[in-house]
C-alpha atoms as a PDB file:
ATOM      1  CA  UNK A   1     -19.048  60.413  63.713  1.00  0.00           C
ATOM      2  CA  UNK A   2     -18.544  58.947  67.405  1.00  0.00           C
ATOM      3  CA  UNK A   3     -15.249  59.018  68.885  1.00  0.00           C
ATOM      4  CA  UNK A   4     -13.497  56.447  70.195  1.00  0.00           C
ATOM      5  CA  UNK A   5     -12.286  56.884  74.071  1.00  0.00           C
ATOM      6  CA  UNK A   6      -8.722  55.249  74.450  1.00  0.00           C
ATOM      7  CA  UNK A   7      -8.273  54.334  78.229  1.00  0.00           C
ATOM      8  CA  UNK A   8      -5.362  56.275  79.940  1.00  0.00           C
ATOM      9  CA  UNK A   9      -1.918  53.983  80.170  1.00  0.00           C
ATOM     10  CA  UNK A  10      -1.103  52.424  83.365  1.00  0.00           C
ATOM     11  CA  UNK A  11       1.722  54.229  83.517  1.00  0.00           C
ATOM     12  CA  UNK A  12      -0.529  57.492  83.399  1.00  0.00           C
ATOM     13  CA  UNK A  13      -3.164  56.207  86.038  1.00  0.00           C
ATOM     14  CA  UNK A  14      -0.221  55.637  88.463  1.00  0.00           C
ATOM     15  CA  UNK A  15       1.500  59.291  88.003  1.00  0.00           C
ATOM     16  CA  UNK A  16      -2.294  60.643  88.196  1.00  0.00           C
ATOM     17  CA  UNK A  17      -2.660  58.856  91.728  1.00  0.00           C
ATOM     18  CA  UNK A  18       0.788  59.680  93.630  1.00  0.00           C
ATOM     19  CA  UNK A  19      -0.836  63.419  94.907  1.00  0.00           C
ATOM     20  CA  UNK A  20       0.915  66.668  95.373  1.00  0.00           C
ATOM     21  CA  UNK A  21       3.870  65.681  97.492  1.00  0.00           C
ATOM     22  CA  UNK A  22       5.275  63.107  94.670  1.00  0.00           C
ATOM     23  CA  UNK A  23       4.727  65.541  92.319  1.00  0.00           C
ATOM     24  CA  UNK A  24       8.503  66.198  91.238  1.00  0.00           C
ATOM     25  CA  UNK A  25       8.374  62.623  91.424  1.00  0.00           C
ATOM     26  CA  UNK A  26       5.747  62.041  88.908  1.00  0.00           C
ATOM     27  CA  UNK A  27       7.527  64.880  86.586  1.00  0.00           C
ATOM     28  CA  UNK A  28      10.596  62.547  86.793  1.00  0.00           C
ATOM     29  CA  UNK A  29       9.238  59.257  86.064  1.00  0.00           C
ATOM     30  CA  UNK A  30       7.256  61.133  82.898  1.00  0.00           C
ATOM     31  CA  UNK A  31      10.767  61.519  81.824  1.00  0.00           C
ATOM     32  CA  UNK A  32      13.109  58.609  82.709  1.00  0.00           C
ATOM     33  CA  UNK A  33      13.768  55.702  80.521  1.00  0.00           C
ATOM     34  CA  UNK A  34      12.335  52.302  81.868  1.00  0.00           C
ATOM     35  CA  UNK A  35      15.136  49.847  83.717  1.00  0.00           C
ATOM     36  CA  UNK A  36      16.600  48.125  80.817  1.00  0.00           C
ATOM     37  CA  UNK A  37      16.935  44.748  82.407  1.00  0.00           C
ATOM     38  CA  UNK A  38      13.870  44.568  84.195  1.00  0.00           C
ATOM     39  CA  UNK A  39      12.161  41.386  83.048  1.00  0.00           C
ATOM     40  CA  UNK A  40       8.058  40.775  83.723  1.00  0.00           C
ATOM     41  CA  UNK A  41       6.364  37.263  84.174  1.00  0.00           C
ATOM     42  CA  UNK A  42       3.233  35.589  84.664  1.00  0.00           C
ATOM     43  CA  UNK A  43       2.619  34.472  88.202  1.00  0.00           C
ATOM     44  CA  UNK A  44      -0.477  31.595  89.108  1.00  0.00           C
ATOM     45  CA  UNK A  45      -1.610  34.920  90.957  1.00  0.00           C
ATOM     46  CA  UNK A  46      -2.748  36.776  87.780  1.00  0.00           C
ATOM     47  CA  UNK A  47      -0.056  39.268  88.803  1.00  0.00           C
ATOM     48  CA  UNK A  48       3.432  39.564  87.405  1.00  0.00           C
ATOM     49  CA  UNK A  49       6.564  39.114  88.789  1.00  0.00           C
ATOM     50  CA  UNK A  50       9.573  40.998  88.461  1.00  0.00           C
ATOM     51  CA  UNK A  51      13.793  40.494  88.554  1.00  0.00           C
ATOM     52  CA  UNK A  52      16.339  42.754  87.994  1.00  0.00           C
ATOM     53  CA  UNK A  53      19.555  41.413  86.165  1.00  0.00           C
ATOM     54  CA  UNK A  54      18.381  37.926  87.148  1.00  0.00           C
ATOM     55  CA  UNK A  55      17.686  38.738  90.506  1.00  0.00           C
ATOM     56  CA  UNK A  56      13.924  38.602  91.664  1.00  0.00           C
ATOM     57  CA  UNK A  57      11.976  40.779  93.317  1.00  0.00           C
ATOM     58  CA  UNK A  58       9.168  38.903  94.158  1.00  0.00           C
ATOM     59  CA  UNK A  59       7.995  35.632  94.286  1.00  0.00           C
ATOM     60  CA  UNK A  60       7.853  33.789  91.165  1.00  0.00           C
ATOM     61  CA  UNK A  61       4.996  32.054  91.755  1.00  0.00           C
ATOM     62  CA  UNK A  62       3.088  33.801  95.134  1.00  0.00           C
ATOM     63  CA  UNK A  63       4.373  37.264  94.601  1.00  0.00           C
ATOM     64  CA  UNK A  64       0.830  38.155  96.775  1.00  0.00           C
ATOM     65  CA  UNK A  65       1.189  35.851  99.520  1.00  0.00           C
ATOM     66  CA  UNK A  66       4.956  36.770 100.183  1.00  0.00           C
ATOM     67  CA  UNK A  67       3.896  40.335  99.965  1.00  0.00           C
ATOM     68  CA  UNK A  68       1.208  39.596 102.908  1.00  0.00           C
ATOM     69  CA  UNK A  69       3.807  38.000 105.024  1.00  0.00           C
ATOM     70  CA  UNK A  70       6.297  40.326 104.924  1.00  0.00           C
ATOM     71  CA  UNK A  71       3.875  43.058 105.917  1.00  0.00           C
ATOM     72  CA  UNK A  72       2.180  41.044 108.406  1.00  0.00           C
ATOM     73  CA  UNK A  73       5.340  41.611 110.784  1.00  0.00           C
ATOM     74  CA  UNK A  74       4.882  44.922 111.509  1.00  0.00           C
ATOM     75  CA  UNK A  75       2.544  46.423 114.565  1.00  0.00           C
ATOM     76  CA  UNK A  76       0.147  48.818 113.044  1.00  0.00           C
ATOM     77  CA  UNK A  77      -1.825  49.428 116.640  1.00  0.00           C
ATOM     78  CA  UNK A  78       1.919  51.010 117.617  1.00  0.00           C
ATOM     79  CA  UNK A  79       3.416  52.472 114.471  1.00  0.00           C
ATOM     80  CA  UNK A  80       1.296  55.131 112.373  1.00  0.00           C
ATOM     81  CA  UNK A  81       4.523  55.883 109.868  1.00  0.00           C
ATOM     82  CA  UNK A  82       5.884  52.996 107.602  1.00  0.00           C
ATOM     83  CA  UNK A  83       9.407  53.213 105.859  1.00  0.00           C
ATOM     84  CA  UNK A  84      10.177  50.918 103.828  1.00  0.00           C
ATOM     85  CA  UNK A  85      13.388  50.235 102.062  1.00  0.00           C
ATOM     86  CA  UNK A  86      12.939  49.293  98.356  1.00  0.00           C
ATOM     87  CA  UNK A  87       9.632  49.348  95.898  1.00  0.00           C
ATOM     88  CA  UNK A  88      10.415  46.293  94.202  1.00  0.00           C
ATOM     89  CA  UNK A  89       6.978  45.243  92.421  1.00  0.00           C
ATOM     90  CA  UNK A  90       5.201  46.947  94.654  1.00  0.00           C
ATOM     91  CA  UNK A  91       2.995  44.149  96.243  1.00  0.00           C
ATOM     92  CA  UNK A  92       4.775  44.803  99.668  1.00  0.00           C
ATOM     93  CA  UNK A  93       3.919  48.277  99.498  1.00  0.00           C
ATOM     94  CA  UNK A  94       0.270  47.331  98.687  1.00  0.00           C
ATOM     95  CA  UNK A  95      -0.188  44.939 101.539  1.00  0.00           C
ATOM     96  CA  UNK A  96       1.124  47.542 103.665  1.00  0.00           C
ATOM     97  CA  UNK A  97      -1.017  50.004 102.628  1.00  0.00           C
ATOM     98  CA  UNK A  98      -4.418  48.050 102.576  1.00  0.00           C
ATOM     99  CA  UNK A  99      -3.757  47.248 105.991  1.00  0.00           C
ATOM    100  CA  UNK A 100      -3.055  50.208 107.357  1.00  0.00           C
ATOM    101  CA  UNK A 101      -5.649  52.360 105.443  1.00  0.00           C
ATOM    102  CA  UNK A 102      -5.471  56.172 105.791  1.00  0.00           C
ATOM    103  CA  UNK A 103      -4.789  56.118 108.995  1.00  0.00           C
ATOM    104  CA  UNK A 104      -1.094  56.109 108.458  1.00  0.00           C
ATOM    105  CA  UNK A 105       1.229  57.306 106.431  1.00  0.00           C
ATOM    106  CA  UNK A 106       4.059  54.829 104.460  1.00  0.00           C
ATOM    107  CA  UNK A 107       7.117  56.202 103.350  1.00  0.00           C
ATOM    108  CA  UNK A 108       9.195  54.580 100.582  1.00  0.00           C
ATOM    109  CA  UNK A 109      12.833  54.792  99.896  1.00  0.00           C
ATOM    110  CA  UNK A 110      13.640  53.557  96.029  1.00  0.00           C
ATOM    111  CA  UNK A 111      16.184  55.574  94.611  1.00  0.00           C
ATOM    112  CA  UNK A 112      16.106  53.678  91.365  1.00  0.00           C
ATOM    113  CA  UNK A 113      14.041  55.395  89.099  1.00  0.00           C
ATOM    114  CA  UNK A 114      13.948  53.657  85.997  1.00  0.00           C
ATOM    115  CA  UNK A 115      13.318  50.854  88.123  1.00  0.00           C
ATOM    116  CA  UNK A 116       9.918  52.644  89.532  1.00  0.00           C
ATOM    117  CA  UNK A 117       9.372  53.906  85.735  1.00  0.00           C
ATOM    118  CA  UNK A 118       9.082  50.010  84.526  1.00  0.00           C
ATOM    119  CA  UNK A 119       7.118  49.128  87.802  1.00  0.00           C
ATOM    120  CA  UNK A 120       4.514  51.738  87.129  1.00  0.00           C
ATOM    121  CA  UNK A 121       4.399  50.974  83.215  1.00  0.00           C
ATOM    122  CA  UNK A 122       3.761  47.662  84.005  1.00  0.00           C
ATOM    123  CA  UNK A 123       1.734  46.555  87.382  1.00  0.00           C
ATOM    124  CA  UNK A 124      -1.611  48.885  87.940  1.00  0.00           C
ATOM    125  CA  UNK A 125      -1.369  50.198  91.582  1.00  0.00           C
ATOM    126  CA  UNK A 126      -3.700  53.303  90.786  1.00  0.00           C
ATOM    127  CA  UNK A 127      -6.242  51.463  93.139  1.00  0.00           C
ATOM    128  CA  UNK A 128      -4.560  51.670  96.816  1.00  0.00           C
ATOM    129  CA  UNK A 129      -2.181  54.236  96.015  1.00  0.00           C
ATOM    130  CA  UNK A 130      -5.579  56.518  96.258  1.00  0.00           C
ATOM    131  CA  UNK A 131      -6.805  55.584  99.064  1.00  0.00           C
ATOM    132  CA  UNK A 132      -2.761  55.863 100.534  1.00  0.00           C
ATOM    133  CA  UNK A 133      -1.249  58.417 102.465  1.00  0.00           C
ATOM    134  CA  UNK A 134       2.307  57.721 100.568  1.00  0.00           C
ATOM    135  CA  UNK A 135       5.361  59.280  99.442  1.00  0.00           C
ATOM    136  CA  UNK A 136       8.227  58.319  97.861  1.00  0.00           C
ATOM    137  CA  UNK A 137      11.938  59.151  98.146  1.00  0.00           C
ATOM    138  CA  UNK A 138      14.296  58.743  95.636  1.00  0.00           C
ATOM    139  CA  UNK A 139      17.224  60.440  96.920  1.00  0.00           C
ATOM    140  CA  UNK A 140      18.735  59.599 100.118  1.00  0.00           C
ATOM    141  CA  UNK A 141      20.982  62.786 101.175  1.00  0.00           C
ATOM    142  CA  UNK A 142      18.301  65.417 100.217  1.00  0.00           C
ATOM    143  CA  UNK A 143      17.099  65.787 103.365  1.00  0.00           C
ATOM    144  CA  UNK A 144      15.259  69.210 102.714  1.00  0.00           C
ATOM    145  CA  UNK A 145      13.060  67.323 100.177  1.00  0.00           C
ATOM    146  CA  UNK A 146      12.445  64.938 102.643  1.00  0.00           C
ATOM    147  CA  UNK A 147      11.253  67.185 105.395  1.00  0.00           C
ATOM    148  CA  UNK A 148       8.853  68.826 102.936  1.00  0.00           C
ATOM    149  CA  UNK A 149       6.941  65.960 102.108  1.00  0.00           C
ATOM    150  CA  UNK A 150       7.019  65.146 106.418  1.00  0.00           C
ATOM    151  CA  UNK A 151       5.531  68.905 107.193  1.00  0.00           C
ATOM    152  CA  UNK A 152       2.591  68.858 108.748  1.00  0.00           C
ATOM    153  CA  UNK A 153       2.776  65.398 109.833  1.00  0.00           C
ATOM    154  CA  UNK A 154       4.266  65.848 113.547  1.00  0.00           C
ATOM    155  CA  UNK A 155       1.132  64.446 115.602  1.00  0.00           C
ATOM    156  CA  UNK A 156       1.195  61.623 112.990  1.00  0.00           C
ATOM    157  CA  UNK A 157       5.029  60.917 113.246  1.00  0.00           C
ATOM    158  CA  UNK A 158       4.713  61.138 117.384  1.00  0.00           C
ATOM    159  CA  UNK A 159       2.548  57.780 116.982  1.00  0.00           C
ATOM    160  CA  UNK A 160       5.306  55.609 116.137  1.00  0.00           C
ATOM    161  CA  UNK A 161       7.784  55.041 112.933  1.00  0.00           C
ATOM    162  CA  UNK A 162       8.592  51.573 111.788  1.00  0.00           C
ATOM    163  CA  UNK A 163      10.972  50.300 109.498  1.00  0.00           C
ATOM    164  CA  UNK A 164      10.534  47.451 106.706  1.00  0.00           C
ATOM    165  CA  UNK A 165      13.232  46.731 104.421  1.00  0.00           C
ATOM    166  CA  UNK A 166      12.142  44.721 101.635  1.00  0.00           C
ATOM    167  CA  UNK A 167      15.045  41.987 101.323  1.00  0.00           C
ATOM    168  CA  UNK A 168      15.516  41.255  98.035  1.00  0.00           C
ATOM    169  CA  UNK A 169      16.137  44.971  97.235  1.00  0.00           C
ATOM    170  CA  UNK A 170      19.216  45.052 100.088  1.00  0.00           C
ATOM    171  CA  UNK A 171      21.741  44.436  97.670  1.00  0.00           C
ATOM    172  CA  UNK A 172      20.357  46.820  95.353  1.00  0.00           C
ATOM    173  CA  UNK A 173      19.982  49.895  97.456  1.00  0.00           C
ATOM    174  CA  UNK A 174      23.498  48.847  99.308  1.00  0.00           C
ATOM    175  CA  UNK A 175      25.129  51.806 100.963  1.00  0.00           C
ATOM    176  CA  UNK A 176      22.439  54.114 100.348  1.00  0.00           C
ATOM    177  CA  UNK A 177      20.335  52.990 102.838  1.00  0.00           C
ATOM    178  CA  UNK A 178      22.530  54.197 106.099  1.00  0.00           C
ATOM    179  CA  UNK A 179      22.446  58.220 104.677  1.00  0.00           C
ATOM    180  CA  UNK A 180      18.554  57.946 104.429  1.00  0.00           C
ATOM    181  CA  UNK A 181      18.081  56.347 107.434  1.00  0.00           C
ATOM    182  CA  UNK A 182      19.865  57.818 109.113  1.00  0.00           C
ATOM    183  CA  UNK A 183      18.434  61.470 108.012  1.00  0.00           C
ATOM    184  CA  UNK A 184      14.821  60.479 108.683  1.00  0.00           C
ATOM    185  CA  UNK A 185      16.198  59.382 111.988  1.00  0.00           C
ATOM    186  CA  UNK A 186      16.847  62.845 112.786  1.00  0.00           C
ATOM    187  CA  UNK A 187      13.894  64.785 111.107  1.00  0.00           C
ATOM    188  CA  UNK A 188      11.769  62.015 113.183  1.00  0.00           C
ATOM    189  CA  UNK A 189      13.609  63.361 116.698  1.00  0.00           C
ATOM    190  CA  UNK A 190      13.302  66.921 115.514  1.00  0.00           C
ATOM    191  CA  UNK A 191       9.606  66.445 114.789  1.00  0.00           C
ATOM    192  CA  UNK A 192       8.680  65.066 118.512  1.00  0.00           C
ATOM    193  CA  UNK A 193      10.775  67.620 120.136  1.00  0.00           C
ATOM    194  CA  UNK A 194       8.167  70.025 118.259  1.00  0.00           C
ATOM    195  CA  UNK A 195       5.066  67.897 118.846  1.00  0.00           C
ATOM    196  CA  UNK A 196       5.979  68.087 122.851  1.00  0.00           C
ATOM    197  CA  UNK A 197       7.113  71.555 122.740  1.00  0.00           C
ATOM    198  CA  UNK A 198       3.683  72.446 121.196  1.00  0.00           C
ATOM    199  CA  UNK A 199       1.918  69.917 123.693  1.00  0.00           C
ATOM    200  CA  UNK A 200       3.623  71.503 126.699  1.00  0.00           C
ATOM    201  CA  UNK A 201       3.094  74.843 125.735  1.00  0.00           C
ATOM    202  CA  UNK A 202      -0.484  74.812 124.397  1.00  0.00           C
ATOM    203  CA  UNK A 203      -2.098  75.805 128.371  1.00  0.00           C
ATOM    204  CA  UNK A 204       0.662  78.986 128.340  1.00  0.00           C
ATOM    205  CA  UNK A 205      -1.001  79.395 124.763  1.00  0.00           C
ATOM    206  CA  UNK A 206      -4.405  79.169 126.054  1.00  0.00           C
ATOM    207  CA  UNK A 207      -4.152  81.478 129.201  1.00  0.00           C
ATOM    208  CA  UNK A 208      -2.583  84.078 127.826  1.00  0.00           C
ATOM    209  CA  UNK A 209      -5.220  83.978 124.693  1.00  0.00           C
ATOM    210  CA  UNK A 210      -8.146  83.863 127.352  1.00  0.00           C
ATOM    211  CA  UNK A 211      -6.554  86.973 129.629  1.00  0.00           C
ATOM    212  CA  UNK A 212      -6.184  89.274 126.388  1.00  0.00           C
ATOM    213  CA  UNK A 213      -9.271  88.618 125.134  1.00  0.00           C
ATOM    214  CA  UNK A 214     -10.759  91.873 126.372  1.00  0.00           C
ATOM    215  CA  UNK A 215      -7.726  93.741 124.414  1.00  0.00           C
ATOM    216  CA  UNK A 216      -8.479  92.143 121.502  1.00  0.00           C
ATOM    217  CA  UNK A 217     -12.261  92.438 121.448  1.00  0.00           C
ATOM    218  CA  UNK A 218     -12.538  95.997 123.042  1.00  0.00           C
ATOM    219  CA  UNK A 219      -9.024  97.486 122.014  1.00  0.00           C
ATOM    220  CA  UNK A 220      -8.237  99.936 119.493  1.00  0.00           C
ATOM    221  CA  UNK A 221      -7.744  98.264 116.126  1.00  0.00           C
ATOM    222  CA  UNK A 222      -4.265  98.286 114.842  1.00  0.00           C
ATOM    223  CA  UNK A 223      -5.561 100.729 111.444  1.00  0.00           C
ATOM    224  CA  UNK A 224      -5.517 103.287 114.176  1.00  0.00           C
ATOM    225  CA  UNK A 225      -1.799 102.841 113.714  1.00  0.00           C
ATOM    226  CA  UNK A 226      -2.017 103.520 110.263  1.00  0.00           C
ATOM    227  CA  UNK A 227       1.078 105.901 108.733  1.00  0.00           C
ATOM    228  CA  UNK A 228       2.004 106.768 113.228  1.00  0.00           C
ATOM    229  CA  UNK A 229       5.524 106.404 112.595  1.00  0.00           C
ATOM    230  CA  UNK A 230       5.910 107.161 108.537  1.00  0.00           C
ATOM    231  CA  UNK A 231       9.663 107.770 107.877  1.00  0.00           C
ATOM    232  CA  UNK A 232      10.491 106.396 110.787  1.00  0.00           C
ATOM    233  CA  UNK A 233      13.150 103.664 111.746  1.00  0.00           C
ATOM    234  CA  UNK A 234      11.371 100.899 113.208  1.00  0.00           C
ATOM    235  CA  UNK A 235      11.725  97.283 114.854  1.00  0.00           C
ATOM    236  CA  UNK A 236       9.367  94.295 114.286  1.00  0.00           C
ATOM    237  CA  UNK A 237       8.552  92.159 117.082  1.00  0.00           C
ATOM    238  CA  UNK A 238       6.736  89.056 116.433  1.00  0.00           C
ATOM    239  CA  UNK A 239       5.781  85.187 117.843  1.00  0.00           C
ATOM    240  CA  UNK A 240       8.515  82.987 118.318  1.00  0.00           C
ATOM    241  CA  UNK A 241       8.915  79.452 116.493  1.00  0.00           C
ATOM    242  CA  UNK A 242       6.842  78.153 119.824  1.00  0.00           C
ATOM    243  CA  UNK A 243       3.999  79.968 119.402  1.00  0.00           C
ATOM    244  CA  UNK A 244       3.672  79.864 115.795  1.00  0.00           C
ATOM    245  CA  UNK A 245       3.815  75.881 116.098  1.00  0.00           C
ATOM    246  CA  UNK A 246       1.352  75.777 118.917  1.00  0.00           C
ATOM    247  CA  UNK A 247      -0.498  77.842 116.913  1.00  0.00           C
ATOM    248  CA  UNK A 248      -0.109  75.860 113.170  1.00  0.00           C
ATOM    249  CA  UNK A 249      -0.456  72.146 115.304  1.00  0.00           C
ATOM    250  CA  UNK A 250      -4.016  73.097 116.728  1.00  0.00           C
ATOM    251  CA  UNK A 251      -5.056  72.785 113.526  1.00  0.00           C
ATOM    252  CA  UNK A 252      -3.524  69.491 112.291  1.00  0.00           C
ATOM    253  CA  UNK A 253      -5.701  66.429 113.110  1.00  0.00           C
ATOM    254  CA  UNK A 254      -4.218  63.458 114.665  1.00  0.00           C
ATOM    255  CA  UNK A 255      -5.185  61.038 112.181  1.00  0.00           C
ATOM    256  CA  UNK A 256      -3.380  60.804 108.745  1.00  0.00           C
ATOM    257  CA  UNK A 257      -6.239  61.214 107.085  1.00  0.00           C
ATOM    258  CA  UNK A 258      -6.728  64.791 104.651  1.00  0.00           C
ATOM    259  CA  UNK A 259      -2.981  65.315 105.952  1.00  0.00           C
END
């Protein structure tokens, strides 16, 4: 008897294409309820639009064309890391990302999750959120969350950060925008102070690596060490945070891409 293959929800090819660092996120939208007053509409476009408790978040009738416009403002020779404040249908996000490629990485702040829940139920973004280098905050005080998703991205973050705030979600996000601007304000400052540090330091790195070389090709290997000072009390001595980021950024690549 042949089986029938039921296509996965849209909902489900979303989740499936936000990637390891939205993974809490995904967990979270499996389980939230949708926005209860989040109303959908044919557009001329073939694509929905969207409004919240009356309010719209996208063009009735062009939700596309506004989405190109608004992302058309920003510089992408200058800036490699988008923020941008509020998901909304997503269209923004889209036109931001299918400029910009993998090349870059966009960061969105939406801390409305039921909102995102009905978003991703409804409007198929599977297709350039795979090709995206994107992540997506929901919270805007947990800055530790934050600067997990951002490791590893230092040489990408040194290219330039932009902002975008997506204006018919102002009123929605209101007062948390400041806090989470504000914190990615700071992890972007601490992140170039690394990125030079590293830079600067990388010849010291080098010469001393080059002028030991005979020690560690020739020298006794440290097994010889093996059980020398058993029972004794002893003190560890090991690479400071500037060598162990010279040493971790020589193998991140400056491009976004496989980041």
């Amino acid at each position: 008897m042949p089986q029938t293959i039921t296509p996965p929800s849209v909902l489900a090819a979303n989740l499936g294409c936000l990637g390891r660092r939205n993974a809490e996120l995904a967990a979270a939208l499996d389980a939230v309820g949708p926005c209860h007053d989040a109303v959908f509409s044919e557009t001329p476009q073939g694509v929905p639009s969207l409004s919240v408790g009356g309010t719209a978040l996208c063009s009735r009738h062009r939700p596309l064309d506004e989405a190109a416009r608004l992302a058309a403002q920003l510089d992408l020779v200058e800036h490699a890391v988008i923020v941008v404040l509020g998901f909304g249908a997503g269209y923004h996000v889209q036109a931001l990302a299918e400029r910009l490629g993998d090349s870059g990485i966009i960061v969105v702040f939406e801390p409305d999750l039921g909102l995102l829940r009905s978003v991703l139920e409804q409007i198929d973004h599977s297709s350039w959120m795979r090709r995206t280098q994107l992540l997506i905050v929901t919270d805007a005080h947990d800055r530790g969350t934050l600067a997990r998703k951002l490791e590893g991205a230092e040489s990408i973050i040194a290219q330039g950060v932009a902002f975008l705030e997506h204006p018919p979600s102002r009123r929605r996000i209101g007062d948390l925008a400041a806090p989470f601007t504000s914190n990615f304000a700071e992890l972007v400052t601490a992140s170039k102070i690394t990125f030079m540090t590293t830079l600067m330091r990388s010849v010291d790195t080098v010469r001393n690596l080059l002028l030991n070389i005979d020690h560690y090709a020739a020298g006794p290997s440290i097994v010889d060490l093996e059980q020398a000072a058993a029972g004794r009390l002893a003190i560890t001595v090991s690479a400071g945070p500037s060598c162990t980021a010279a040493s971790a950024c020589s193998r991140r690549p400056v491009s976004a891409s496989g980041w």
